[in-house]
N, C-alpha and C. Protein backbone atom coordinates (compact mmCIF):
# COMPACT_ATOMS: atom_id res chain seq x y z
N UNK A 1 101.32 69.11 56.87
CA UNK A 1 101.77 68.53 58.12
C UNK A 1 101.33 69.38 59.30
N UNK A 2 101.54 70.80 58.89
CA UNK A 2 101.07 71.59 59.92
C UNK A 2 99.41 71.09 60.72
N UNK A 3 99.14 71.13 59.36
CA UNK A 3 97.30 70.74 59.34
C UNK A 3 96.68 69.66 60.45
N UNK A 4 97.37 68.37 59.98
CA UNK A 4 97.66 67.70 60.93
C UNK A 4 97.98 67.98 62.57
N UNK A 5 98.97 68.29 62.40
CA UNK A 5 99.28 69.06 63.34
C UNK A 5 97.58 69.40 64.83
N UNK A 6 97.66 70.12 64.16
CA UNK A 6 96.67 71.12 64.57
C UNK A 6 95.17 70.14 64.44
N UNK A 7 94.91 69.84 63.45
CA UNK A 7 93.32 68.84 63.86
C UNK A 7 93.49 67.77 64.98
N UNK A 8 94.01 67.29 64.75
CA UNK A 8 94.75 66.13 65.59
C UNK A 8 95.29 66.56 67.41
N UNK A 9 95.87 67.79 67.06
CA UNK A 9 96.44 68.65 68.50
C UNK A 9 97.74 67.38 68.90
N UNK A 10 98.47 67.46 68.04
CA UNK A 10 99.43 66.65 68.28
C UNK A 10 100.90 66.54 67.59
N UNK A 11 102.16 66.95 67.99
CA UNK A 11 103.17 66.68 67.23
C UNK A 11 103.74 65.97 66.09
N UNK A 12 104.07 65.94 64.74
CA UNK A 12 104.53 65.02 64.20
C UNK A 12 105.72 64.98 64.18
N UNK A 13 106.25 63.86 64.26
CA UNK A 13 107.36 63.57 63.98
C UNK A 13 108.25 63.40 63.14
N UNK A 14 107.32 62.19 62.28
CA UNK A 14 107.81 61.69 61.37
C UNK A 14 107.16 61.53 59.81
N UNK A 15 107.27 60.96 59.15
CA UNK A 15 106.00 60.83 57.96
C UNK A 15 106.98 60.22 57.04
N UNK A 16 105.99 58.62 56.87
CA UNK A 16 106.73 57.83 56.06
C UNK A 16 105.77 57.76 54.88
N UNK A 17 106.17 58.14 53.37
CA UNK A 17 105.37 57.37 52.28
C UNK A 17 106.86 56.57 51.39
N UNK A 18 105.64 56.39 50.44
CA UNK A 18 106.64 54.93 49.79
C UNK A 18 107.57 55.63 48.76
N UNK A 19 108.81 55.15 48.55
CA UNK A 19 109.33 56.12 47.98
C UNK A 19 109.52 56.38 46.74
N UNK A 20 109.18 55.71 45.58
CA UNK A 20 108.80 55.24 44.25
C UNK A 20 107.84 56.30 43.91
N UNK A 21 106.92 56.19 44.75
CA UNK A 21 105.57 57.39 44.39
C UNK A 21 105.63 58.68 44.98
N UNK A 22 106.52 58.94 45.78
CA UNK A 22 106.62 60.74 46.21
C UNK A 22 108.16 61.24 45.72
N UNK A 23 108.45 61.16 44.83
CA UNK A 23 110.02 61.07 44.39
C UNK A 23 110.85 62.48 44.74
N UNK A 24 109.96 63.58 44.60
CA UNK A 24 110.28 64.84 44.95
C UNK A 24 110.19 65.81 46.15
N UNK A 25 109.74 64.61 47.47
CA UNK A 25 109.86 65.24 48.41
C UNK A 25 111.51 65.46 49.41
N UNK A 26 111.68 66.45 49.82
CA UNK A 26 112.83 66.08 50.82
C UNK A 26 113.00 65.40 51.79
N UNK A 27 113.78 65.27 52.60
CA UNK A 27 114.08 64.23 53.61
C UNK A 27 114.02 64.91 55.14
N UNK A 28 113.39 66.10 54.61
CA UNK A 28 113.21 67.02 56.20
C UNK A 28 112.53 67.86 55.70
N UNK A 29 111.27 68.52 56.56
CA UNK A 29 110.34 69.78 56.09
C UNK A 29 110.02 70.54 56.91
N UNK A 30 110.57 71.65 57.16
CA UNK A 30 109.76 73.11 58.52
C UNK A 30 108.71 73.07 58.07
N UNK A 31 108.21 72.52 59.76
CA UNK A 31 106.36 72.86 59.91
C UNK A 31 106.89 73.30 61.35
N UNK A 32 106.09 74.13 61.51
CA UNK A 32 105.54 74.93 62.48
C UNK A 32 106.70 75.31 63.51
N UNK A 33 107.91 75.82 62.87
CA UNK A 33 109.13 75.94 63.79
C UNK A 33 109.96 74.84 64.03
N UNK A 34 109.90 73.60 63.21
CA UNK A 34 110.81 72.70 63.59
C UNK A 34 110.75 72.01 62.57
N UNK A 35 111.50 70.95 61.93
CA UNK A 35 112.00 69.78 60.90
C UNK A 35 111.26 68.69 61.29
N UNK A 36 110.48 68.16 60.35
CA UNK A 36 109.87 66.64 60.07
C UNK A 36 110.62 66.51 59.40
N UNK A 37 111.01 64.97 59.72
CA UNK A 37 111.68 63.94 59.09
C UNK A 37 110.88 63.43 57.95
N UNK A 38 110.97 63.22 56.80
CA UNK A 38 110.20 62.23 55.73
C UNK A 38 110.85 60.93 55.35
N UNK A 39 110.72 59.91 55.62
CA UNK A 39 111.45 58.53 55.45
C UNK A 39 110.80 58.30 54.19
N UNK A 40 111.73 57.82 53.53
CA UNK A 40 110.99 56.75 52.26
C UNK A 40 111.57 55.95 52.25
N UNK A 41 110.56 54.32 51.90
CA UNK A 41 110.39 53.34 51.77
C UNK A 41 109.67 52.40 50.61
N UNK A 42 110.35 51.60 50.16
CA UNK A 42 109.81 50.55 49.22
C UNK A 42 108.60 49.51 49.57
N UNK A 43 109.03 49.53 50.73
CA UNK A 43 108.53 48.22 52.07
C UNK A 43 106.56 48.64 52.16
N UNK A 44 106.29 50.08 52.19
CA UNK A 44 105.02 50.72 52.54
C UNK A 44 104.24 50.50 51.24
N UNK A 45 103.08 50.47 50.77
CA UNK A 45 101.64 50.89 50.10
C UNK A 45 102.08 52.20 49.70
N UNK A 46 102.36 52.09 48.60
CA UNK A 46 102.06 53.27 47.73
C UNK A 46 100.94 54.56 47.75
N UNK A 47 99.92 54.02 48.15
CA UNK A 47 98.32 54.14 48.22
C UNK A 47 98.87 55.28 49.91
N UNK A 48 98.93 54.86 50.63
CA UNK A 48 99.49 55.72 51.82
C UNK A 48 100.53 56.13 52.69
N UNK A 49 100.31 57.24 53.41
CA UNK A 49 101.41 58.12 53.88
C UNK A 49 101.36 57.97 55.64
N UNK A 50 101.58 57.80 55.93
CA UNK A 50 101.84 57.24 57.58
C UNK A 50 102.74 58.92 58.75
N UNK A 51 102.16 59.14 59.50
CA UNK A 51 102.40 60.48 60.06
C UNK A 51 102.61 59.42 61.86
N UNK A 52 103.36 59.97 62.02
CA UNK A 52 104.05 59.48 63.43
C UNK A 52 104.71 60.35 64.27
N UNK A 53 104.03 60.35 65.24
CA UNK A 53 103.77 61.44 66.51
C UNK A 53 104.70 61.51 68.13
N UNK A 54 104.67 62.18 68.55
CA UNK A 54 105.34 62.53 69.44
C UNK A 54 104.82 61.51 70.66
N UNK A 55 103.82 61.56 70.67
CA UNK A 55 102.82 60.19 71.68
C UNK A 55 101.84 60.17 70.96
N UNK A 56 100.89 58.74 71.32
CA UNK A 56 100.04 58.14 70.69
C UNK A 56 100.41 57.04 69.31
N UNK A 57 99.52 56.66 69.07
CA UNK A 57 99.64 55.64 68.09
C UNK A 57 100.14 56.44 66.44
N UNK A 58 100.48 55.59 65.64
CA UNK A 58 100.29 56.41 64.04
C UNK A 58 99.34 56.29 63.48
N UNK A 59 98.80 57.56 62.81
CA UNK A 59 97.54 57.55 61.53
C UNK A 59 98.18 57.81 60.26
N UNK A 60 97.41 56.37 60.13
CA UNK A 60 97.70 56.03 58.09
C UNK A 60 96.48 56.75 57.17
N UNK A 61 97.31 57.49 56.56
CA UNK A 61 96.25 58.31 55.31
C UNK A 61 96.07 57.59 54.16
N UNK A 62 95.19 57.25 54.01
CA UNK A 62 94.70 56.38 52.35
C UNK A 62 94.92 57.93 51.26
N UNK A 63 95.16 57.39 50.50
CA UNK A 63 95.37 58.27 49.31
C UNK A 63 93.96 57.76 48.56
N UNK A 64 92.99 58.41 47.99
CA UNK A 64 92.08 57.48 47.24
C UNK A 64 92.33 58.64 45.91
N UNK A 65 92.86 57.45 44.72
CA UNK A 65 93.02 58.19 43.25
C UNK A 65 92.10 59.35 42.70
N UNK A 66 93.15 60.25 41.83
CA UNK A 66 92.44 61.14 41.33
C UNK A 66 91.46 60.55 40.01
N UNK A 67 90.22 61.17 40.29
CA UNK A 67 89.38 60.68 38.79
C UNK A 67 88.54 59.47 39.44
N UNK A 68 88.84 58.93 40.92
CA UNK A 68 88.11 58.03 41.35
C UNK A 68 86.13 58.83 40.81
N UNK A 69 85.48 57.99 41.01
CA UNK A 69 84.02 58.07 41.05
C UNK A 69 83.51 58.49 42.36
N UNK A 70 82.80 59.66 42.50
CA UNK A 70 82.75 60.34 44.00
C UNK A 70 81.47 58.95 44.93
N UNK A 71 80.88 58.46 43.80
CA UNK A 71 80.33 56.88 44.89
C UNK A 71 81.39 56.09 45.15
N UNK A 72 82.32 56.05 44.33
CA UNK A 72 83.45 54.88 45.00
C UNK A 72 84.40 55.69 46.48
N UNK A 73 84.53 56.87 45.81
CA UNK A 73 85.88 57.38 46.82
C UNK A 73 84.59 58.02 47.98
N UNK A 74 83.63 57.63 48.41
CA UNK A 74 82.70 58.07 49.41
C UNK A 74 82.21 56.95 50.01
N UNK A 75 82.26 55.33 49.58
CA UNK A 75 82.10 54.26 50.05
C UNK A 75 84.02 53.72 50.64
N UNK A 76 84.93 54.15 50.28
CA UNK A 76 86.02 54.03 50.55
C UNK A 76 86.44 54.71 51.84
N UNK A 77 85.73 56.67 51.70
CA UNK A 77 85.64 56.99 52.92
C UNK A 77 85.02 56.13 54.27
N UNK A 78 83.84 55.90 54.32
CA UNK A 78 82.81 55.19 54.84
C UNK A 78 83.40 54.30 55.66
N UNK A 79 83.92 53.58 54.47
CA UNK A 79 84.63 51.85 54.97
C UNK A 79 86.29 52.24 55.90
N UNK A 80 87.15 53.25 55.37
CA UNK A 80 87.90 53.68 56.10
C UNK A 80 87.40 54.42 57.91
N UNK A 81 86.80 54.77 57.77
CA UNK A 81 86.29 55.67 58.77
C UNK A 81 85.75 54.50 60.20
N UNK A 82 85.34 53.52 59.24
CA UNK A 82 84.85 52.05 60.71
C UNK A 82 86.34 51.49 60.73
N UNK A 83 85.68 50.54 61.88
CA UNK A 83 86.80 49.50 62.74
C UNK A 83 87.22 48.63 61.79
N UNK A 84 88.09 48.84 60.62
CA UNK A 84 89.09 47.98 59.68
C UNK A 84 89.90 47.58 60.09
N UNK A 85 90.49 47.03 61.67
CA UNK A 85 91.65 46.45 61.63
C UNK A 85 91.83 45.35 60.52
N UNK A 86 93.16 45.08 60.58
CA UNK A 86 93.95 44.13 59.62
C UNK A 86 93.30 44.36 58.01
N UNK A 87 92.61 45.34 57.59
CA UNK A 87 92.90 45.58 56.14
C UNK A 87 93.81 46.38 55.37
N UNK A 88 94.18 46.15 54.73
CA UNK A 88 95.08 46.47 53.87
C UNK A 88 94.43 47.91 53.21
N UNK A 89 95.43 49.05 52.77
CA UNK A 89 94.69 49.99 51.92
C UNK A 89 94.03 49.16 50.67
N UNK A 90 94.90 48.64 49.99
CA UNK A 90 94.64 47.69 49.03
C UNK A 90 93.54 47.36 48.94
N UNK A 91 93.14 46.42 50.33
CA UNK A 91 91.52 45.77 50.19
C UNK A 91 90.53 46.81 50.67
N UNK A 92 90.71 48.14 51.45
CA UNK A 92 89.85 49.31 50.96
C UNK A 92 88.93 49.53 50.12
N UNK A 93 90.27 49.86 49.19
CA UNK A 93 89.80 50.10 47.99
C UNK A 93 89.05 49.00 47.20
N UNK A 94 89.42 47.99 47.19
CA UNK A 94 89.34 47.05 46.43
C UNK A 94 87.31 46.54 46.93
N UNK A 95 87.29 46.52 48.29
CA UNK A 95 85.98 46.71 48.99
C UNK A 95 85.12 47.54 48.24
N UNK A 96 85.34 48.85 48.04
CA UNK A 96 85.04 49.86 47.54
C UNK A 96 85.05 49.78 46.43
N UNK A 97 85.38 49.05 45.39
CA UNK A 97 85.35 49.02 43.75
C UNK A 97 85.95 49.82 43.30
N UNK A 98 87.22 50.57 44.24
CA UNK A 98 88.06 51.40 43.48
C UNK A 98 88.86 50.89 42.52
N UNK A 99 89.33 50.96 40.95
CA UNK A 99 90.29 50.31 40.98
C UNK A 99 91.88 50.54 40.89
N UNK A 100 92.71 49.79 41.04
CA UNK A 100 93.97 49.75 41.48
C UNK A 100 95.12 50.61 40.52
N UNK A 101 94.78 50.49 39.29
CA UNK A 101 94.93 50.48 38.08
C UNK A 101 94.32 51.90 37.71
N UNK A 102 94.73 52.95 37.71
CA UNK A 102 94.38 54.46 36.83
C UNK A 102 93.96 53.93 35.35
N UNK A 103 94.80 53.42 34.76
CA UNK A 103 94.64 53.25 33.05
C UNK A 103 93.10 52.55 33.30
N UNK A 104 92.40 51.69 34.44
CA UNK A 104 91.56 50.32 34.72
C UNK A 104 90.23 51.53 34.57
N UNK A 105 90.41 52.50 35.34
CA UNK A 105 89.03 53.25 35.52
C UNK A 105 88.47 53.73 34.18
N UNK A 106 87.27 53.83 33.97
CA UNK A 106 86.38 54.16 32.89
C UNK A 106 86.13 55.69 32.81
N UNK A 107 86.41 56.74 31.85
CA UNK A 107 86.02 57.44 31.41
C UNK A 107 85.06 58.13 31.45
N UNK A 108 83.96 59.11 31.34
CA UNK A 108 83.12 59.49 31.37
C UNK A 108 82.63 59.15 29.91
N UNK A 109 83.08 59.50 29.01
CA UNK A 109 83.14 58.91 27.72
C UNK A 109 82.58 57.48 27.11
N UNK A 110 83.64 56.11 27.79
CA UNK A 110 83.36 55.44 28.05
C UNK A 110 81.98 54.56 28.58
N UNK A 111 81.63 55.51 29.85
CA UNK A 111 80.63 55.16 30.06
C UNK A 111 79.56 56.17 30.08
N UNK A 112 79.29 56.41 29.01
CA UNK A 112 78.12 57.06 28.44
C UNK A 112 78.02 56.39 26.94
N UNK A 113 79.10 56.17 26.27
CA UNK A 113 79.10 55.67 25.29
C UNK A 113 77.93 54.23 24.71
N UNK A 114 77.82 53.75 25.69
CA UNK A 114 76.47 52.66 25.34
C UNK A 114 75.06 53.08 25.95
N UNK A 115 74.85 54.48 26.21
CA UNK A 115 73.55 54.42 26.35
C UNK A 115 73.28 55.88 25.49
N UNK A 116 71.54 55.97 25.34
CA UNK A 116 70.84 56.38 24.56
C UNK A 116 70.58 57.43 25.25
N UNK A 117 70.48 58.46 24.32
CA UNK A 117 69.98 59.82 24.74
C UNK A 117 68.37 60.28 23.89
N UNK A 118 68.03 59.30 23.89
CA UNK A 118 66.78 59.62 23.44
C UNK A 118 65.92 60.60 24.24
């Protein structure tokens, strides 16, 4: 949060993720001499964490999965980084051929398994 903080040059306030998927955070955190609030919610994307500021608008952080494929989670960057209004993290990823589903992604194993090492 601090981090934030500081790239940004801007206060946080607040920081909402969903609350199903961060189960072990507290409900208040010292950064930088003072208490952030952490809200959790059912209502939010799992997939991201929402940081809300003293002024200015909020920035939503995509979470992109661990074990993603560094071409998928680098076309996900890409596509995050342009003018996406009204997409969903969801369709991000989904743009991106990430998939949604951890158990869904392929292996290294997997996919090596049908080709030849001749």
């Amino acid at each position: 949060m601090a981090a934030v903080d500081r790239l940004l040059d801007r206060v946080t306030l607040r920081v909402g993720v969903h609350g199903d998927t961060w189960q072990r955070l507290p409900h208040r955190n010292p950064t930088r001499g003072r208490q952030i609030r952490i809200s959790w919610s059912r209502h939010t994307d799992p997939r991201a964490i929402t940081f809300s500021f003293a002024t200015g608008e909020p920035v939503v952080l995509l979470i992109i999965p661990s074990g993603t494929a560094a071409g998928a989670a680098g076309a996900t960057l890409e596509l995050t980084a342009q003018d996406t209004a009204g997409l969903t993290p969801d369709d991000s990823l989904t743009l991106a051929r990430v998939p949604s589903d951890p158990a869904a992604r392929p292996t290294l194993r997997a996919a090596t398994a049908g080709s030849s090492a001749n």
